[in-house]
N, C-alpha and C. Protein backbone atom coordinates (compact mmCIF):
# COMPACT_ATOMS: atom_id res chain seq x y z
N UNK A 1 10.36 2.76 23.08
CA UNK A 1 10.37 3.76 22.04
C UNK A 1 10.20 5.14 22.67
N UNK A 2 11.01 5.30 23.70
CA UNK A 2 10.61 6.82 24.34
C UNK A 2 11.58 7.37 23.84
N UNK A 3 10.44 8.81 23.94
CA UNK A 3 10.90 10.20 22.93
C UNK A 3 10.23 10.21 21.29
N UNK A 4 9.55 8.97 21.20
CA UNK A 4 9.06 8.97 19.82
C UNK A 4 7.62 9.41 19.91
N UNK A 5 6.82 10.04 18.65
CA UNK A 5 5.77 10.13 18.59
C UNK A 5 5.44 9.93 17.41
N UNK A 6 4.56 9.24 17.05
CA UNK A 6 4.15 9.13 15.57
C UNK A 6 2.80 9.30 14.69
N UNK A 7 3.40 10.26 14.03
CA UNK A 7 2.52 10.16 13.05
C UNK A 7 2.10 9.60 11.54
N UNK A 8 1.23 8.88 11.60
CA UNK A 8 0.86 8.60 10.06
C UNK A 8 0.18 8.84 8.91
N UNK A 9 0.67 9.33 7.56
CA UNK A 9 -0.59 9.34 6.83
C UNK A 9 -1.00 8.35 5.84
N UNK A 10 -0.97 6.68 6.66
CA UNK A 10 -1.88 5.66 5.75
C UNK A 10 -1.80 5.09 7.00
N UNK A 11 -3.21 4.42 7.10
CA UNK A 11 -3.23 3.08 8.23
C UNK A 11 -2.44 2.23 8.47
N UNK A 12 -2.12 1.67 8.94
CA UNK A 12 -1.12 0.66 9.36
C UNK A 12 -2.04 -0.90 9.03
N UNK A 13 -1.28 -1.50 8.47
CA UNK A 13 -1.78 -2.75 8.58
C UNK A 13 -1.27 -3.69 9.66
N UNK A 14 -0.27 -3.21 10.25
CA UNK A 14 0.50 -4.27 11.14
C UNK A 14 1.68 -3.58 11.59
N UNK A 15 1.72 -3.58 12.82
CA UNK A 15 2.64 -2.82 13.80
C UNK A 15 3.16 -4.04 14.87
N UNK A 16 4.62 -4.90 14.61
CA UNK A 16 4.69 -5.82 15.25
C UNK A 16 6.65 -4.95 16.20
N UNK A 17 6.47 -4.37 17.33
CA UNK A 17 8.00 -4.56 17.68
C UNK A 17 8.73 -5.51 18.22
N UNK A 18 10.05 -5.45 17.92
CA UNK A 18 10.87 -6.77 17.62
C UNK A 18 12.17 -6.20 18.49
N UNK A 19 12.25 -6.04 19.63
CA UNK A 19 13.50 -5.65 20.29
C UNK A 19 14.03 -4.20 20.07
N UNK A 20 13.20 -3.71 20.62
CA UNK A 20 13.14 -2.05 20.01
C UNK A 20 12.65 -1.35 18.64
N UNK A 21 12.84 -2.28 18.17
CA UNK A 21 12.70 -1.77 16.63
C UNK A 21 11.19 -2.03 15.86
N UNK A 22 10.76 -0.80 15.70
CA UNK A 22 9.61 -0.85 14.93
C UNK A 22 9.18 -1.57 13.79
N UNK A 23 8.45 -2.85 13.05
CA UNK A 23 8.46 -2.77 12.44
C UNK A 23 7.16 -2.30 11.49
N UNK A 24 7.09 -1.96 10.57
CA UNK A 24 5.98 -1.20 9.96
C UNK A 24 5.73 -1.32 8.78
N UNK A 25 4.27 -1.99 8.38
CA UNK A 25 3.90 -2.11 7.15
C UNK A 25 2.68 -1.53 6.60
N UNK A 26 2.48 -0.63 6.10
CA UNK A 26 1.26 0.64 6.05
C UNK A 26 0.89 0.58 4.59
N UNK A 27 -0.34 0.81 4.29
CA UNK A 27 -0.48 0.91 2.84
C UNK A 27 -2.09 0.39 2.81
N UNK A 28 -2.80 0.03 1.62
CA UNK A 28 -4.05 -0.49 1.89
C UNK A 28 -3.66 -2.43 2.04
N UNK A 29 -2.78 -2.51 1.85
CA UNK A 29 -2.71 -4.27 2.21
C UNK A 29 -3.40 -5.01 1.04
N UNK A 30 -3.34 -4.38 -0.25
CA UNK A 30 -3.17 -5.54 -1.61
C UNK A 30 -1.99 -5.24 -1.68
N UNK A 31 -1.72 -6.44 -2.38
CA UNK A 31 -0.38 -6.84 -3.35
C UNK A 31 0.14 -5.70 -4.03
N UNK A 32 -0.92 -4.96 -4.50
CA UNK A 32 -0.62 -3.62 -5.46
C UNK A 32 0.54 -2.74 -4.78
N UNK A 33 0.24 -2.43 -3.20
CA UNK A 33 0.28 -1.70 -2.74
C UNK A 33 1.96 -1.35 -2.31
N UNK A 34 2.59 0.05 -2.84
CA UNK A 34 3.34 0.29 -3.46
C UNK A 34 4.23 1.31 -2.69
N UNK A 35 3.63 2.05 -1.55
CA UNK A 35 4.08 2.96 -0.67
C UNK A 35 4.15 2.99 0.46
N UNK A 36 5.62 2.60 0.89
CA UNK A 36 5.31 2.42 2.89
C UNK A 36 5.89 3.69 3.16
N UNK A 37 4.87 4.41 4.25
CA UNK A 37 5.56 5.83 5.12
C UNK A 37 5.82 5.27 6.24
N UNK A 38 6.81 6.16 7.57
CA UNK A 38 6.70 6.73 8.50
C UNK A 38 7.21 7.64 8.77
N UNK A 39 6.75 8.39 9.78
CA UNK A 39 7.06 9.37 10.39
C UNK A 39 7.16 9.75 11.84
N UNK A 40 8.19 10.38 12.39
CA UNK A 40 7.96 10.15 14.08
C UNK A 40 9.01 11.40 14.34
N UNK A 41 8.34 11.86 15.15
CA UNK A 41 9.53 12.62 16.00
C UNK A 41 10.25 12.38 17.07
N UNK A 42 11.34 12.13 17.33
CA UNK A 42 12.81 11.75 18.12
C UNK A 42 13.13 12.64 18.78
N UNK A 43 13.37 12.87 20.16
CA UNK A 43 14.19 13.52 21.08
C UNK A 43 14.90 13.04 21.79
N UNK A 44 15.69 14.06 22.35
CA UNK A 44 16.96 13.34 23.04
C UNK A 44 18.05 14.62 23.49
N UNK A 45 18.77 14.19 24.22
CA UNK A 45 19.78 15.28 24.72
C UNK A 45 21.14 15.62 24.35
N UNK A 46 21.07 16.68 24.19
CA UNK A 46 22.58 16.74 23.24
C UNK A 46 23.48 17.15 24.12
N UNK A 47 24.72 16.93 23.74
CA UNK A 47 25.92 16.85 24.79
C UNK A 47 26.16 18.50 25.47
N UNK A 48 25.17 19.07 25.20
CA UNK A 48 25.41 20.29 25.80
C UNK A 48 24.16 20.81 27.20
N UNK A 49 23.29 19.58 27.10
CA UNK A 49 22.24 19.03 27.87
C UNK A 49 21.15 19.53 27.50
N UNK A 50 20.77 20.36 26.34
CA UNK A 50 19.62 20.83 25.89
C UNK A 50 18.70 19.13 25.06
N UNK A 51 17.82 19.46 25.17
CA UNK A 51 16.08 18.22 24.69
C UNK A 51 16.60 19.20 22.80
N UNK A 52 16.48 18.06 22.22
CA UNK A 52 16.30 18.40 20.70
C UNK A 52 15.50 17.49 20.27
N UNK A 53 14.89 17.98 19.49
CA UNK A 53 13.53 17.45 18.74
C UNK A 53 13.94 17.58 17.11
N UNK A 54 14.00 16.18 16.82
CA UNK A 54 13.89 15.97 15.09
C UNK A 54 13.11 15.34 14.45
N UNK A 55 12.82 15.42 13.47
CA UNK A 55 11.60 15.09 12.37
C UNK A 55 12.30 13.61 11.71
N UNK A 56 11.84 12.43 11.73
CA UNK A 56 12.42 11.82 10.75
C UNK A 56 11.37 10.62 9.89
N UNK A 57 11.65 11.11 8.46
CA UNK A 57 10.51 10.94 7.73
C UNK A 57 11.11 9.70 6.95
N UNK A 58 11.07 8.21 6.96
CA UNK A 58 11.05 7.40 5.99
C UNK A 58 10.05 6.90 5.06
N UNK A 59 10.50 6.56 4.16
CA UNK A 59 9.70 5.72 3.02
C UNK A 59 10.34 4.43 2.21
N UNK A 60 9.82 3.67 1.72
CA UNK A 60 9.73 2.91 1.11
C UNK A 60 9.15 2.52 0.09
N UNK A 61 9.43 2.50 -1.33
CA UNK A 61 7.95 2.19 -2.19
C UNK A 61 8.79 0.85 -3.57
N UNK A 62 7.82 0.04 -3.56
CA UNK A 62 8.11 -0.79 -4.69
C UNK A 62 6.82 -1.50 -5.12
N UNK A 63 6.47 -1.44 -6.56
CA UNK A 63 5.41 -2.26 -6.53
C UNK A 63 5.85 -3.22 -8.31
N UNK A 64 5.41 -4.29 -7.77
CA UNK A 64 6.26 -5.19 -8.77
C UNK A 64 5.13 -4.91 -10.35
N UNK A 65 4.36 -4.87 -9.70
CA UNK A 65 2.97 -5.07 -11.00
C UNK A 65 3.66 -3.59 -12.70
N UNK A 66 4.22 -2.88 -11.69
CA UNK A 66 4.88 -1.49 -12.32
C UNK A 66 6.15 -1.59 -12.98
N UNK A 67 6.90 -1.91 -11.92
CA UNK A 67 8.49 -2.07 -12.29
C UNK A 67 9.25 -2.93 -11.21
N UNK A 68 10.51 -3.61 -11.96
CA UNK A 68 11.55 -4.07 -10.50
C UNK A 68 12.13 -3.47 -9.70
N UNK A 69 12.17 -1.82 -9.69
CA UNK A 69 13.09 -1.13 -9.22
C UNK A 69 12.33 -0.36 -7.73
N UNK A 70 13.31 -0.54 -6.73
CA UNK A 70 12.31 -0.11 -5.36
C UNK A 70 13.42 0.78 -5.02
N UNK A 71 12.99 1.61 -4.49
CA UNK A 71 13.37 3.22 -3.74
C UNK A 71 13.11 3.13 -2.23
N UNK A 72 14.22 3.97 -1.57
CA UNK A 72 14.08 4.41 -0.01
C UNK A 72 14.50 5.64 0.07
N UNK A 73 13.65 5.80 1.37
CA UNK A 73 14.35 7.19 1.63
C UNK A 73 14.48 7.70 2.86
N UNK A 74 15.46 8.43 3.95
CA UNK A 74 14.78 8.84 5.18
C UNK A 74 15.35 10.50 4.79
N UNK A 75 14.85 11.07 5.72
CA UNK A 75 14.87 12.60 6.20
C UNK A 75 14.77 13.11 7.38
N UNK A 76 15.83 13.31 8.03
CA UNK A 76 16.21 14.14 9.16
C UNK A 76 15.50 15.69 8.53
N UNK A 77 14.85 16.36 9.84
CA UNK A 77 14.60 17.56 9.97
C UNK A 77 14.34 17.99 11.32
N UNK A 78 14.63 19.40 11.60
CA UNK A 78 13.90 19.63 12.93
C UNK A 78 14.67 21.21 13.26
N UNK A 79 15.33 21.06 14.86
CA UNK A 79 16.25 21.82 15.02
C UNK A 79 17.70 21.14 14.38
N UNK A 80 18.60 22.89 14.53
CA UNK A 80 19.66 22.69 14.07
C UNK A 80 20.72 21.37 14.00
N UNK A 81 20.79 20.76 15.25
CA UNK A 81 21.35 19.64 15.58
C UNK A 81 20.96 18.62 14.78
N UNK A 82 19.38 18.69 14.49
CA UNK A 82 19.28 17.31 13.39
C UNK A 82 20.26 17.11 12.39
N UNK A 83 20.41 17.75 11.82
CA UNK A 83 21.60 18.09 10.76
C UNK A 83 22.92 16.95 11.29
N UNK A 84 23.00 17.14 12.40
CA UNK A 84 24.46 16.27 12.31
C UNK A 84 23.47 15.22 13.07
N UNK A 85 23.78 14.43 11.85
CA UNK A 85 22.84 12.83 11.80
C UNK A 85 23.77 12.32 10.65
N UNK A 86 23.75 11.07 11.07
CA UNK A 86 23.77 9.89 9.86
C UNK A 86 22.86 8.82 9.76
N UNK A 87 22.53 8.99 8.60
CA UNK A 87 21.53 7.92 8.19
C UNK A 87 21.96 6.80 7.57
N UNK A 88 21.52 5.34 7.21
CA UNK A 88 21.93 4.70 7.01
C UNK A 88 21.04 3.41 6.88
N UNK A 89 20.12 3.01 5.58
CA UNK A 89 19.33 2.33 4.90
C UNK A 89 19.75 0.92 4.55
N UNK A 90 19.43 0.07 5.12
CA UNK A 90 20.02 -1.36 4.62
C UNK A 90 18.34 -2.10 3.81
N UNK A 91 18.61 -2.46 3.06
CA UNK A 91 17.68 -3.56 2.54
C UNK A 91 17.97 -4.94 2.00
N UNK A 92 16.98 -5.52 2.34
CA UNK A 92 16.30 -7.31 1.80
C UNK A 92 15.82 -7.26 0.80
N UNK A 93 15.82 -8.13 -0.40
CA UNK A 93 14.93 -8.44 -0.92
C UNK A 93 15.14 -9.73 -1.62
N UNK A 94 14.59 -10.29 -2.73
CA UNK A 94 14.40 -11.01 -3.63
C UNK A 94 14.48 -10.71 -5.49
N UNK A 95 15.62 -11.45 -5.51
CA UNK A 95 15.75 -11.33 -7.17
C UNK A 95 14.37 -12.41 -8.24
N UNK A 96 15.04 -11.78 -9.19
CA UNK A 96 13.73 -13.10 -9.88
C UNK A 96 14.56 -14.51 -9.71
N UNK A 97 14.03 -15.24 -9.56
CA UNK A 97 14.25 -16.63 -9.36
C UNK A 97 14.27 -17.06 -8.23
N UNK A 98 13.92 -16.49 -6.95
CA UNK A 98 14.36 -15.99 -5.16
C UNK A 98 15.22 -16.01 -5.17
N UNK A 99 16.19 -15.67 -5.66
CA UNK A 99 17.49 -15.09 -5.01
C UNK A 99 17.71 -14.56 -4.40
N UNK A 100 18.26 -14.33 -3.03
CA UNK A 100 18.38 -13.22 -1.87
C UNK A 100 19.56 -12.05 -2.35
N UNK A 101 18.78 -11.54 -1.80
CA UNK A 101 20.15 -9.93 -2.42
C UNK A 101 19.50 -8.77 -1.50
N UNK A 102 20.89 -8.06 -0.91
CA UNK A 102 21.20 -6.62 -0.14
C UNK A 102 21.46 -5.28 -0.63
N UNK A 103 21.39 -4.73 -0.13
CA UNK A 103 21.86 -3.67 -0.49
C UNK A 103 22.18 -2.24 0.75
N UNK A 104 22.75 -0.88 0.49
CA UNK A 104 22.32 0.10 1.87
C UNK A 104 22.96 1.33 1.11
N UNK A 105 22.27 2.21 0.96
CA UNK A 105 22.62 3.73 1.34
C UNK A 105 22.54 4.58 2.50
N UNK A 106 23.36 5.13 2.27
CA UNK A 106 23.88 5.87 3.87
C UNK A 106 23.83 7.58 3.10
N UNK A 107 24.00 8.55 4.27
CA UNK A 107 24.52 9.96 4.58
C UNK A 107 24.09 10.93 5.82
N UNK A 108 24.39 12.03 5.53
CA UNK A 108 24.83 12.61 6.73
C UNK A 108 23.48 13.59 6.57
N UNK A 109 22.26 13.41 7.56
CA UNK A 109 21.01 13.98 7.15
C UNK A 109 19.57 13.66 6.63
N UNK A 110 20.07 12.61 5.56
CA UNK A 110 19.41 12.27 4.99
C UNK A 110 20.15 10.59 4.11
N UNK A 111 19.26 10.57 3.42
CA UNK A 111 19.57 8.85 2.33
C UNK A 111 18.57 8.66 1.78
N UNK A 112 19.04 8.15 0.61
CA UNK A 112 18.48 7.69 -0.94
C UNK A 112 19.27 7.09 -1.72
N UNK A 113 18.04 5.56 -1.95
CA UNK A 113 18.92 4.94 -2.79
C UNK A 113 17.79 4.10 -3.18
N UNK A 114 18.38 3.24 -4.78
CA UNK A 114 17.32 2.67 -5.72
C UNK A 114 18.19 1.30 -5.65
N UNK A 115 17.12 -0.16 -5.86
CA UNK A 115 17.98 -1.19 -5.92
C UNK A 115 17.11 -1.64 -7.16
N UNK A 116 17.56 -2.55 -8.18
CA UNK A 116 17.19 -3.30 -8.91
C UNK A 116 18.07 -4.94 -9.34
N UNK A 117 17.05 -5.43 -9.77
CA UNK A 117 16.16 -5.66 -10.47
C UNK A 117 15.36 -6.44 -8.84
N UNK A 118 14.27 -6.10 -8.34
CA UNK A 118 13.33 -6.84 -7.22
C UNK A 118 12.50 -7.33 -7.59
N UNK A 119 12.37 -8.78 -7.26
CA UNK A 119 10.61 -9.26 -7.56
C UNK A 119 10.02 -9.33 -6.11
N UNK A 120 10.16 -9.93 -5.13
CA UNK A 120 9.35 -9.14 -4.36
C UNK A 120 10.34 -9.19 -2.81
N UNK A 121 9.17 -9.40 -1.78
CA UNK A 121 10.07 -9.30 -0.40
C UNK A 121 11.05 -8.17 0.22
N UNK A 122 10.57 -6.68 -0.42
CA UNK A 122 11.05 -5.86 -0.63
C UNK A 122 11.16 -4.94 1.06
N UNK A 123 12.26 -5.33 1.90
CA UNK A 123 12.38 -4.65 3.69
C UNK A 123 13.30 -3.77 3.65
N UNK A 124 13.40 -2.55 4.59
CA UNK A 124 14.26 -1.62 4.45
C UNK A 124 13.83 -1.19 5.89
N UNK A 125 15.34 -1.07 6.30
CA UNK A 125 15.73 -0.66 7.97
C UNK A 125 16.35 1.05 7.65
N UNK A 126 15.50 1.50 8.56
CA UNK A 126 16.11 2.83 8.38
C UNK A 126 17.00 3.18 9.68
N UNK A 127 18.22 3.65 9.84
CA UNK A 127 18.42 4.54 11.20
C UNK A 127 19.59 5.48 11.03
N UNK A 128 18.82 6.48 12.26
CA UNK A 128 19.39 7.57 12.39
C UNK A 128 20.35 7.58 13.68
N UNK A 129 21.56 7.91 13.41
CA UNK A 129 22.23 8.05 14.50
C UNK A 129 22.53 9.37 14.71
N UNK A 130 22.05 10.12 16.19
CA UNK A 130 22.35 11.61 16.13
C UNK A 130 23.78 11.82 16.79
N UNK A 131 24.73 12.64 16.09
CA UNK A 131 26.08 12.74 16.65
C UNK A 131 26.39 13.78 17.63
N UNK A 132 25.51 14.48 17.58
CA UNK A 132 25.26 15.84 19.21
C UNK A 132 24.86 15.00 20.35
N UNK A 133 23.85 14.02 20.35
CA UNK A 133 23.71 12.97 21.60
C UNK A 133 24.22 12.93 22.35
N UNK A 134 23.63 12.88 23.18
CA UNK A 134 24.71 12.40 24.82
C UNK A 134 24.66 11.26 25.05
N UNK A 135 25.13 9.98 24.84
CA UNK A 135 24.91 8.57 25.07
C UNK A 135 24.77 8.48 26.78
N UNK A 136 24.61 9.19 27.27
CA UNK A 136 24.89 8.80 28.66
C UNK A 136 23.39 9.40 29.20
N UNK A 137 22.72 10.07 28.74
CA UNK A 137 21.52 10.61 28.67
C UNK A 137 20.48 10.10 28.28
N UNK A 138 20.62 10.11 26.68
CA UNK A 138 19.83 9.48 26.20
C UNK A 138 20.06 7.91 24.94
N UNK A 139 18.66 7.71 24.28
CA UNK A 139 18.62 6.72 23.32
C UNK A 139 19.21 7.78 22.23
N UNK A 140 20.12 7.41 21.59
CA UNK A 140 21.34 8.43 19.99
C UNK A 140 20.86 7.71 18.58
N UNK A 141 19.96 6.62 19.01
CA UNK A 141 19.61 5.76 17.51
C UNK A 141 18.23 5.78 17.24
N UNK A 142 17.72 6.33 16.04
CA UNK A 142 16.16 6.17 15.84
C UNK A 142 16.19 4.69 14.39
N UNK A 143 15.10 4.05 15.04
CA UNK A 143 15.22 2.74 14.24
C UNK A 143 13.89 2.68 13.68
N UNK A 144 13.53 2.51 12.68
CA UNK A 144 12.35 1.63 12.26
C UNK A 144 12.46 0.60 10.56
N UNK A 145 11.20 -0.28 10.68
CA UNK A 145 11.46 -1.50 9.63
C UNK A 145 10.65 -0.74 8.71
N UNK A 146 10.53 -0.43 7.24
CA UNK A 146 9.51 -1.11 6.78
C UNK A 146 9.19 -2.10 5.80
N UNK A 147 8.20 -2.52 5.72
CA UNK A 147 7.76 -3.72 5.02
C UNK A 147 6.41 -3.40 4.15
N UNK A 148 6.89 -3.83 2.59
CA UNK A 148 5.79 -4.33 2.34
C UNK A 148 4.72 -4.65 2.43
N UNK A 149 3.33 -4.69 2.25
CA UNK A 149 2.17 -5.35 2.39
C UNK A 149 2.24 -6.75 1.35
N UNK A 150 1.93 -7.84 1.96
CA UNK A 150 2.00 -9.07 1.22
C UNK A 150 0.16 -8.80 0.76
């Protein structure tokens, strides 16, 4: 995970990585619990060989006790270059009856998107691909999971 730094504002209940990829489940760890953050800052070299530093802020929130409907979100910010990013949100979950069902919003910056109807098992992969990158330099993909608190 080099070039990342992270910050959080809820404890982590469980920080397990899985082949680069973060996964992350934050919140107080009842069932209730309804809001996954992260946050980290990403650097990397852009094809013009300058270090750029971007902000990228995901979330996650669903809490069944409330409603079926769960929300994501990420946010590119930083220097100018963050801007040319694509984002791109895939999620897991569970219908009523366990039914497995997908879903993903994507864009250029940022992403948001709502899935319904969820009862629970509610995962969402966030990543950013920066298009100024120099693949030959550096890591061009920022990845993280989050998850739920069971």
């Amino acid at each position: 995970m080099a070039g990342r730094s992270r910050a959080r504002t809820r404890a982590a209940a469980a920080l397990v990585p899985a082949a680069g990829v973060a996964v992350l489940a934050l919140g107080t760890g009842t069932a209730s619990a309804a809001f996954v953050q992260d946050e980290a800052e990403f650097t990397y070299t852009s094809t013009f060989g300058e270090k750029v530093t971007c902000l990228v802020a995901s979330t996650n929130e669903f809490d069944p006790a409330l409603d079926d409907v769960a929300f994501v979100s990420t946010v590119v910010s930083g220097d100018d270059e963050c801007a040319q990013s694509f984002v791109t949100i895939n999620v897991t979950y569970l219908l009523p009856g366990h039914r497995p069902a997908s879903g993903s919003a994507g864009g250029f910056g940022e992403a948001f998107g709502s899935f319904e109807p969820v009862a629970e098992d509610f995962r969402s992969e966030h990543l950013v691909d920066f298009l100024s990158c120099d693949l030959g330099r550096s890591d061009c993909r920022f990845e993280v999971t989050l998850v739920q608190p069971k």
